[in-house]
N, C-alpha and C. Protein backbone atom coordinates (compact mmCIF):
# COMPACT_ATOMS: atom_id res chain seq x y z
N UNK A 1 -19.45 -12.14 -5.66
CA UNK A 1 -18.60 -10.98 -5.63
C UNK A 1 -19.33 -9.81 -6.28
N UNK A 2 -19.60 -9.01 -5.44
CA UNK A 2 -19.81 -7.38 -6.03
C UNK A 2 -19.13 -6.48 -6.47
N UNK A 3 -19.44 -5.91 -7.48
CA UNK A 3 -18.88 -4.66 -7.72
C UNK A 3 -19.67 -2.92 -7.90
N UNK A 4 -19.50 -2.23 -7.31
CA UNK A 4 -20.27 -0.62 -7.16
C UNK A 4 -19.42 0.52 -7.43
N UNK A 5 -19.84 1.11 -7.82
CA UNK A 5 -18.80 2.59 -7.76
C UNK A 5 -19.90 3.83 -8.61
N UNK A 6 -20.23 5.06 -7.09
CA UNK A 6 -21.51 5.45 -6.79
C UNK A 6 -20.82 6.85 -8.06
N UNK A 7 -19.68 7.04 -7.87
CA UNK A 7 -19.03 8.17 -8.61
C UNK A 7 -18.98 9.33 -7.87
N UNK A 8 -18.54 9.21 -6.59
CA UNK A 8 -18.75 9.87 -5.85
C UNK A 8 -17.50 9.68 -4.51
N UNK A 9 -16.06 9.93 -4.82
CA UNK A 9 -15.39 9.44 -3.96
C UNK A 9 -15.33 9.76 -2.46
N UNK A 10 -16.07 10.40 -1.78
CA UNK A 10 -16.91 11.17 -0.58
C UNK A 10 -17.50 10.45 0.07
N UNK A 11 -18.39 9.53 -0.70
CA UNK A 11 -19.42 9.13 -0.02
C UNK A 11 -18.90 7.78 0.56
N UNK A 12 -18.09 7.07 0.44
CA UNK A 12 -17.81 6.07 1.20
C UNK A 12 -16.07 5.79 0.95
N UNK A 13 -15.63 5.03 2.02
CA UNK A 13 -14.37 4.38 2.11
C UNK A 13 -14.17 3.79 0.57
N UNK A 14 -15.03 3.02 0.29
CA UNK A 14 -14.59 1.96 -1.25
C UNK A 14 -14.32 2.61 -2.43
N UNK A 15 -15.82 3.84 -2.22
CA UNK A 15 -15.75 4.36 -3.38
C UNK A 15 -14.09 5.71 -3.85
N UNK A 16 -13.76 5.77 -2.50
CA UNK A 16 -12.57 6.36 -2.28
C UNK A 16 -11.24 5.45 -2.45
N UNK A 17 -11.27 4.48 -2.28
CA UNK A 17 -10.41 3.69 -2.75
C UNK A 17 -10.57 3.10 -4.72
N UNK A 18 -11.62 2.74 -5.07
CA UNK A 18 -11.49 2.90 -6.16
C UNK A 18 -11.31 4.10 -6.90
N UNK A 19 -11.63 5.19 -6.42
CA UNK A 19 -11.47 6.59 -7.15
C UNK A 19 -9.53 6.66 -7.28
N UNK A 20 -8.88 6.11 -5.90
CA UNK A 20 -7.48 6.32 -6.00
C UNK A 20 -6.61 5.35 -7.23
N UNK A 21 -7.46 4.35 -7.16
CA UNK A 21 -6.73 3.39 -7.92
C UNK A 21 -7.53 3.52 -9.22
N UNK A 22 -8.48 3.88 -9.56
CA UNK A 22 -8.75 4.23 -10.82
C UNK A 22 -9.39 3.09 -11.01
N UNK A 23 -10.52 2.34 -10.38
CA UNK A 23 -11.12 1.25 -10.71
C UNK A 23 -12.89 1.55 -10.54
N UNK A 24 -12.62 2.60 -12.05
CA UNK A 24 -14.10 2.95 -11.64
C UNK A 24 -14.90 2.74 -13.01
N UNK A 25 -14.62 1.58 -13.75
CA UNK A 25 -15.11 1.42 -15.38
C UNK A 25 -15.80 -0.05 -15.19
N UNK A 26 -17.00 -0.05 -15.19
CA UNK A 26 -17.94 -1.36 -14.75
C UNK A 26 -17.23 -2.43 -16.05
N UNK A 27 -16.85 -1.89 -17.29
CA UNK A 27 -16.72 -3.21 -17.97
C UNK A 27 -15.07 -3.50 -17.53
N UNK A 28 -14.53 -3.12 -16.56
CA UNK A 28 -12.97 -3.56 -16.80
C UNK A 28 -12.91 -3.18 -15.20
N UNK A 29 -13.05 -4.07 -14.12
CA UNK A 29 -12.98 -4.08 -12.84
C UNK A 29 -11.92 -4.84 -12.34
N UNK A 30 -11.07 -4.17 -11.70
CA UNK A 30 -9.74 -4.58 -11.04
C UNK A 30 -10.02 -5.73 -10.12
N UNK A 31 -11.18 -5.13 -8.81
CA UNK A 31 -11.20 -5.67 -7.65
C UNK A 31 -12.57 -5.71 -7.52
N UNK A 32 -13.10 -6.72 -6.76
CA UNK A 32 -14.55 -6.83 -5.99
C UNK A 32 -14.35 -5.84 -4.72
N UNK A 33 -15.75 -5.38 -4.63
CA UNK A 33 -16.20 -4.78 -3.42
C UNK A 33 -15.68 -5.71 -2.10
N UNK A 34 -15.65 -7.05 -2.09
CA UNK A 34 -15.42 -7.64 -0.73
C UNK A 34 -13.51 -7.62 -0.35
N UNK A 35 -13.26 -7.66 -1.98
CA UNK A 35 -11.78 -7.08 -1.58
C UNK A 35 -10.94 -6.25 -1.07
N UNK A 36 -11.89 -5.05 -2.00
CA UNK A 36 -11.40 -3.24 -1.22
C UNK A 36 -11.96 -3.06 0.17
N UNK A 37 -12.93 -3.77 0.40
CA UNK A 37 -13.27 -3.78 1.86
C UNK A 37 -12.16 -4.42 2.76
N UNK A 38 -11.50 -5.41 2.82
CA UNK A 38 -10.78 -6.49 3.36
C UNK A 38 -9.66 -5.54 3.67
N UNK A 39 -9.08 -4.99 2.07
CA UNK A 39 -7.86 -4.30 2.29
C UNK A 39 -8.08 -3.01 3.37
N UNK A 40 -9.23 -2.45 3.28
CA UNK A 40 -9.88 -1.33 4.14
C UNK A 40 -9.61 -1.80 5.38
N UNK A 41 -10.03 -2.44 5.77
CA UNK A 41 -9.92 -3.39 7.00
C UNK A 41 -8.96 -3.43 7.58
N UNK A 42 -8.08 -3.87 6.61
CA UNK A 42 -6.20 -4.46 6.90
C UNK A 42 -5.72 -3.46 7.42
N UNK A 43 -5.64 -2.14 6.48
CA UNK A 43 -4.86 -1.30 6.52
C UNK A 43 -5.42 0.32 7.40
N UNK A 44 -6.92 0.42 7.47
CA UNK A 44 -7.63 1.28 8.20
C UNK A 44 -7.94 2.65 7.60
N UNK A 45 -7.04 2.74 6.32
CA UNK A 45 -7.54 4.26 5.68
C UNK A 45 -7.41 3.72 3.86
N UNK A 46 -7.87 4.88 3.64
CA UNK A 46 -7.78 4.59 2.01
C UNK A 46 -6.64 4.74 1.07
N UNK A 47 -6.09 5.44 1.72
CA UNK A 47 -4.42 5.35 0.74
C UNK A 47 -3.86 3.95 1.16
N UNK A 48 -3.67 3.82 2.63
CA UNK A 48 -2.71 2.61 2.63
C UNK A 48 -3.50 1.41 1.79
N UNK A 49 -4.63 1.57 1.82
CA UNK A 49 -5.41 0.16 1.01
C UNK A 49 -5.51 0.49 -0.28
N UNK A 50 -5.48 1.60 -1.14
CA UNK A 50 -5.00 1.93 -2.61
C UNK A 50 -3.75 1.47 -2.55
N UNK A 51 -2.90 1.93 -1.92
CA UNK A 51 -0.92 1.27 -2.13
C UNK A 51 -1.26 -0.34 -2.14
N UNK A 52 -1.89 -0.98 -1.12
CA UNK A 52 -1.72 -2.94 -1.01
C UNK A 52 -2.55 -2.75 -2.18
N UNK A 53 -3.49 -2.25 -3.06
CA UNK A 53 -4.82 -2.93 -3.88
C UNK A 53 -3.39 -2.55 -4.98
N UNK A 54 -2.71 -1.24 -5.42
CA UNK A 54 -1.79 -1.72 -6.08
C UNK A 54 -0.98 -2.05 -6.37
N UNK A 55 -0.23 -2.45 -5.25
CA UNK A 55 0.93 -3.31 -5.11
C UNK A 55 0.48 -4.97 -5.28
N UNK A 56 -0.84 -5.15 -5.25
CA UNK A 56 -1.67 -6.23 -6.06
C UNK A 56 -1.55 -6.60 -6.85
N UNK A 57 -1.70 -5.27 -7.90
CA UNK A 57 -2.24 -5.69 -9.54
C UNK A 57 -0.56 -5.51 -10.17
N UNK A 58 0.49 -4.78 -9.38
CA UNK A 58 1.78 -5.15 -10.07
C UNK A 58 2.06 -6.44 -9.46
N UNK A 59 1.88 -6.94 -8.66
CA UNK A 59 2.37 -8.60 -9.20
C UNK A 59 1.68 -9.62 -9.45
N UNK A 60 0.41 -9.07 -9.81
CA UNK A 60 -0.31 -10.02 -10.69
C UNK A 60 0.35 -9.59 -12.23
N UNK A 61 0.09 -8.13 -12.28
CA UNK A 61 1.09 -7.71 -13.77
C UNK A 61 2.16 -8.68 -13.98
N UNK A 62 3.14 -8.44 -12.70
CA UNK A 62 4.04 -9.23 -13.49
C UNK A 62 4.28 -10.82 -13.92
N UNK A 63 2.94 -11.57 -13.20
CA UNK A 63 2.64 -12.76 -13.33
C UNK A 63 2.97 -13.41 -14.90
N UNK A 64 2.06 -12.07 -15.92
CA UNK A 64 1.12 -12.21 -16.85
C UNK A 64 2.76 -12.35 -17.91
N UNK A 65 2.70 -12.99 -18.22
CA UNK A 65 4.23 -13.71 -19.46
C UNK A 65 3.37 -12.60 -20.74
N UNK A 66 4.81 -11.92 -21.40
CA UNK A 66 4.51 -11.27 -22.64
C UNK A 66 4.45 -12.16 -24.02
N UNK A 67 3.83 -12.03 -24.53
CA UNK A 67 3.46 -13.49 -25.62
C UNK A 67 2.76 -12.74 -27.09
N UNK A 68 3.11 -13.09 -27.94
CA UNK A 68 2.37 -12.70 -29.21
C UNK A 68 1.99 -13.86 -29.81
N UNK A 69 1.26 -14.35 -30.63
CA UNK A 69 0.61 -15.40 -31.42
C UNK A 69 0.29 -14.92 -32.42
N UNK A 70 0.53 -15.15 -34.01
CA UNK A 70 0.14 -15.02 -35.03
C UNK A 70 -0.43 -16.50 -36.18
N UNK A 71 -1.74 -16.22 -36.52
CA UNK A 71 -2.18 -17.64 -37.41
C UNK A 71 -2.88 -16.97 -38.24
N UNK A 72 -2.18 -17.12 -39.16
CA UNK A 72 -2.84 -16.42 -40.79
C UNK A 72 -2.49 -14.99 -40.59
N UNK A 73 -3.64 -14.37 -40.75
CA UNK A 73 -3.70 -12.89 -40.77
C UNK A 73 -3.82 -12.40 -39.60
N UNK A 74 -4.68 -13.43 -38.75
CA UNK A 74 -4.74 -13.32 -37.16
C UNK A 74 -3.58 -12.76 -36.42
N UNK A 75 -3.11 -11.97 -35.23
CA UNK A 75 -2.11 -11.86 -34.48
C UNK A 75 -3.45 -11.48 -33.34
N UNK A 76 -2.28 -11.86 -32.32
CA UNK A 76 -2.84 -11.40 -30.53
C UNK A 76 -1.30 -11.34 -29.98
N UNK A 77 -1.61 -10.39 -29.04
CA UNK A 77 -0.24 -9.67 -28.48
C UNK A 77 -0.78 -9.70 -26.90
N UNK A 78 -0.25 -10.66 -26.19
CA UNK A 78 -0.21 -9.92 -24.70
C UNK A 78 0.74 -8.94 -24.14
N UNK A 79 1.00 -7.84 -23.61
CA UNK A 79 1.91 -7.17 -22.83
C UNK A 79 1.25 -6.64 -21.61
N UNK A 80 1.95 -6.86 -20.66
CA UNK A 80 2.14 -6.44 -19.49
C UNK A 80 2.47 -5.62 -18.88
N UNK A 81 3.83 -5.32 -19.40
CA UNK A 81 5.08 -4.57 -19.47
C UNK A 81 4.34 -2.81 -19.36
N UNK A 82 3.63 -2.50 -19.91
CA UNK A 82 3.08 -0.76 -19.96
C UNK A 82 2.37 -0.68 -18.51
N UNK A 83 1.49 -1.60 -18.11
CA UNK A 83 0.57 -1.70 -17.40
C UNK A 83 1.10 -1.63 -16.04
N UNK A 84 2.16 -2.60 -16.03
CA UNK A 84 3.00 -2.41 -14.74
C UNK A 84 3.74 -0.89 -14.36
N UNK A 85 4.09 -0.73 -15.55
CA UNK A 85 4.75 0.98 -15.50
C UNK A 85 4.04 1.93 -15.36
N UNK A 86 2.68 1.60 -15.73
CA UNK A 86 2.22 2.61 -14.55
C UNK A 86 1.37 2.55 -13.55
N UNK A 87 1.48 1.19 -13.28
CA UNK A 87 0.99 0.82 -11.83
C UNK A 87 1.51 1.30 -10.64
N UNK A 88 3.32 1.33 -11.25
CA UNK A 88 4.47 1.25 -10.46
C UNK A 88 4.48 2.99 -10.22
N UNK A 89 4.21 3.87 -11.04
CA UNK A 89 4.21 4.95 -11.04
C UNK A 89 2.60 5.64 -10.37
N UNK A 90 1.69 4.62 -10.37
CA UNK A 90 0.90 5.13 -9.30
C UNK A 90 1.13 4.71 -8.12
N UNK A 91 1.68 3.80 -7.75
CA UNK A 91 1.98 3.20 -6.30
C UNK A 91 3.08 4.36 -5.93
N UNK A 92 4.28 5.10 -6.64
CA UNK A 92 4.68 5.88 -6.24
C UNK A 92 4.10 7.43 -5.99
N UNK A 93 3.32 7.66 -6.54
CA UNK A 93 2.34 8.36 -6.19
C UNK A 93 1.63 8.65 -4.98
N UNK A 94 0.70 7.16 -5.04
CA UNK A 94 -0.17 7.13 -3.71
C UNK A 94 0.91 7.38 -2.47
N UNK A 95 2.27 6.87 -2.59
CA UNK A 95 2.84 6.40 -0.87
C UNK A 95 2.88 8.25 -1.06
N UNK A 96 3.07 8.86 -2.15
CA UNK A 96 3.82 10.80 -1.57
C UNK A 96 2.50 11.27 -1.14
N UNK A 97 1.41 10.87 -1.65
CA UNK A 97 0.02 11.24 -1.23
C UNK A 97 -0.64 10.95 0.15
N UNK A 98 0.17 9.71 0.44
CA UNK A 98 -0.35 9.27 2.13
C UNK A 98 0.42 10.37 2.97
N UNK A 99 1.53 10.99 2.52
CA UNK A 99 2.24 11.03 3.85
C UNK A 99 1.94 12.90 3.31
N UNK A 100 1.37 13.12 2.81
CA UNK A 100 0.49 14.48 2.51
C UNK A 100 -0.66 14.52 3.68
N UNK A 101 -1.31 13.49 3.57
CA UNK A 101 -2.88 13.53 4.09
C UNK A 101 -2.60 12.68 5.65
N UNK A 102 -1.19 12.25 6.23
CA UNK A 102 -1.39 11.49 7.37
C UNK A 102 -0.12 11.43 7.30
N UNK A 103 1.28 12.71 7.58
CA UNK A 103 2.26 12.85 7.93
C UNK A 103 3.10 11.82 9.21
N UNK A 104 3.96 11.03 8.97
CA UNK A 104 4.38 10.30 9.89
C UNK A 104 4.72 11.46 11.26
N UNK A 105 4.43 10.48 12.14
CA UNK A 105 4.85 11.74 13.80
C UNK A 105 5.90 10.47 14.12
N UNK A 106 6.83 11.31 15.24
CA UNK A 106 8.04 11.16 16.28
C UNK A 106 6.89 10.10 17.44
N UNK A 107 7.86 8.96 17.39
CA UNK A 107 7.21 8.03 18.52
C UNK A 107 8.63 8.28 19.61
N UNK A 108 7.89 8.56 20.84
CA UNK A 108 8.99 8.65 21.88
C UNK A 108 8.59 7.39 23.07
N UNK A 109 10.07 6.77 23.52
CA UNK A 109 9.55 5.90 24.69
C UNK A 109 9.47 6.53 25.74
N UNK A 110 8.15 6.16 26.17
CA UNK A 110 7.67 7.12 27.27
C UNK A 110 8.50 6.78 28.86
N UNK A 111 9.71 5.68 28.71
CA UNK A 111 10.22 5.42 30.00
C UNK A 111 11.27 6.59 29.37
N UNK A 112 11.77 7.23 28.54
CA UNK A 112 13.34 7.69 28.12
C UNK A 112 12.88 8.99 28.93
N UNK A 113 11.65 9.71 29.07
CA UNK A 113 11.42 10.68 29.96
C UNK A 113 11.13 11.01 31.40
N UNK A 114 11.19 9.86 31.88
CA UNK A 114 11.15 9.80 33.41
C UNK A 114 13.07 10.17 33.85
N UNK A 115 12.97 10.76 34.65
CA UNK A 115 13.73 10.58 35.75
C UNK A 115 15.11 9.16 35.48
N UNK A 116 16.08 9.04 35.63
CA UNK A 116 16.83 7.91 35.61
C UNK A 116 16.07 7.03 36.57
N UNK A 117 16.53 7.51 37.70
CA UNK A 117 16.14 6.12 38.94
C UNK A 117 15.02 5.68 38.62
N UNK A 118 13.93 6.83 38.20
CA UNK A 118 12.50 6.08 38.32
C UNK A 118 12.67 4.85 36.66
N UNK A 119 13.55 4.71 36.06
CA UNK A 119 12.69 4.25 35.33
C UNK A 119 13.34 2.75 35.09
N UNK A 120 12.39 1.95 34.01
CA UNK A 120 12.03 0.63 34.17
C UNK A 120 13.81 0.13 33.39
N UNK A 121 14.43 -0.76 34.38
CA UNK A 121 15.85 -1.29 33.61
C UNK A 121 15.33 -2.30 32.72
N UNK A 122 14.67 -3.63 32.45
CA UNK A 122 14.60 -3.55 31.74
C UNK A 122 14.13 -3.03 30.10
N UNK A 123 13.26 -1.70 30.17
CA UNK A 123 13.18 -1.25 28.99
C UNK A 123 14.02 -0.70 28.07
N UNK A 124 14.21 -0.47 26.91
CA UNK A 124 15.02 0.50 26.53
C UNK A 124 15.09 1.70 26.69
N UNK A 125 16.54 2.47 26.89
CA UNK A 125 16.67 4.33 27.36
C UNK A 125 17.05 4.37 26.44
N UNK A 126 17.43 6.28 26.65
CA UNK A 126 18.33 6.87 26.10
C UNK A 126 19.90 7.54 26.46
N UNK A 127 19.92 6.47 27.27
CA UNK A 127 20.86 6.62 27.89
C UNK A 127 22.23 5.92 27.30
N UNK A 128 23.17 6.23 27.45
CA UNK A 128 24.52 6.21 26.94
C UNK A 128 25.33 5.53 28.03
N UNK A 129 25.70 4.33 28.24
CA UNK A 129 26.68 3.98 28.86
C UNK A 129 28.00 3.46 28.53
N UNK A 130 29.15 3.61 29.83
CA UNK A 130 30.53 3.22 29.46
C UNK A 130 30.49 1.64 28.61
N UNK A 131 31.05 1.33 27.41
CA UNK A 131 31.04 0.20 27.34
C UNK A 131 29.80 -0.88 26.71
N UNK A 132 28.98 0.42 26.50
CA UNK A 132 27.61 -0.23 25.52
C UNK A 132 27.97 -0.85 24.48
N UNK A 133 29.05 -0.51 23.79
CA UNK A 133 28.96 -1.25 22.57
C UNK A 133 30.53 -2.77 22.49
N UNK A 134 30.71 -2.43 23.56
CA UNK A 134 31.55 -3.83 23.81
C UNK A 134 31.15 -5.34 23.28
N UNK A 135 31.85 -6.09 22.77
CA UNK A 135 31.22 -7.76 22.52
C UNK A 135 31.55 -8.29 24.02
N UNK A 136 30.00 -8.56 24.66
CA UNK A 136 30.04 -9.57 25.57
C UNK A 136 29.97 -10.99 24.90
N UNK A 137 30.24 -11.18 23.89
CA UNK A 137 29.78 -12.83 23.49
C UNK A 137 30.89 -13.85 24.16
């Protein structure tokens, strides 16, 4: 498993995906390179694969049980709990940021614009008939 990050979120898909998710500190690496690629893959742009890479690490977050241990003078504290909050608050982020940079469009069925007669019965219209919403059961 590799890990890179050129510092340069421009120059490639990965390095743009780690720049979104903030996984750009060699001693504390979220994800391998073969991962952010995969998700790249999955999803085809870099926001939607920043949203799955962190919709990742919140439920691995929430995997992680909050726990303290104290022996002697010793204590260790796991928490989770911060980490997720603002995972959760970048995942809300990224989705207002996708639809900035790749605005959802109007899908139309291309039979609802033909002509009545010409078009295909079984597809779905937009058409309105007597009795559409009747129970045939």
């Amino acid at each position: 498993m590799t890990w890179s990050y050129s510092g340069d979120p421009g120059a490639s898909d990965l390095d743009h995906i780690r720049f979104l998710i903030q996984d750009t500190d060699t001693t504390e690496q979220l994800f391998s390179n073969e991962e952010l690629t995969f998700l790249f893959n999955q999803y085809g742009d870099a926001y939607s694969a920043a949203i799955a890479a962190v919709t990742t690490l919140i439920a691995k977050g929430s995997r992680v049980a909050e726990e303290s241990k104290t022996v002697g003078d010793l204590s260790l504290s796991v928490k989770s709990g911060a980490l997720v909050t603002q995972w959760e608050a970048l995942l809300k982020y990224l989705k207002a940021e996708r639809f900035r940079y790749a605005p959802g469009s109007p899908i139309i069925n291309a039979n609802a614009i033909v002509p009545t007669v010409e078009r295909v019965e079984e597809d779905e219209s937009t058409d309105f008939v007597i009795g559409q919403m009747d129970n045939r059961t």
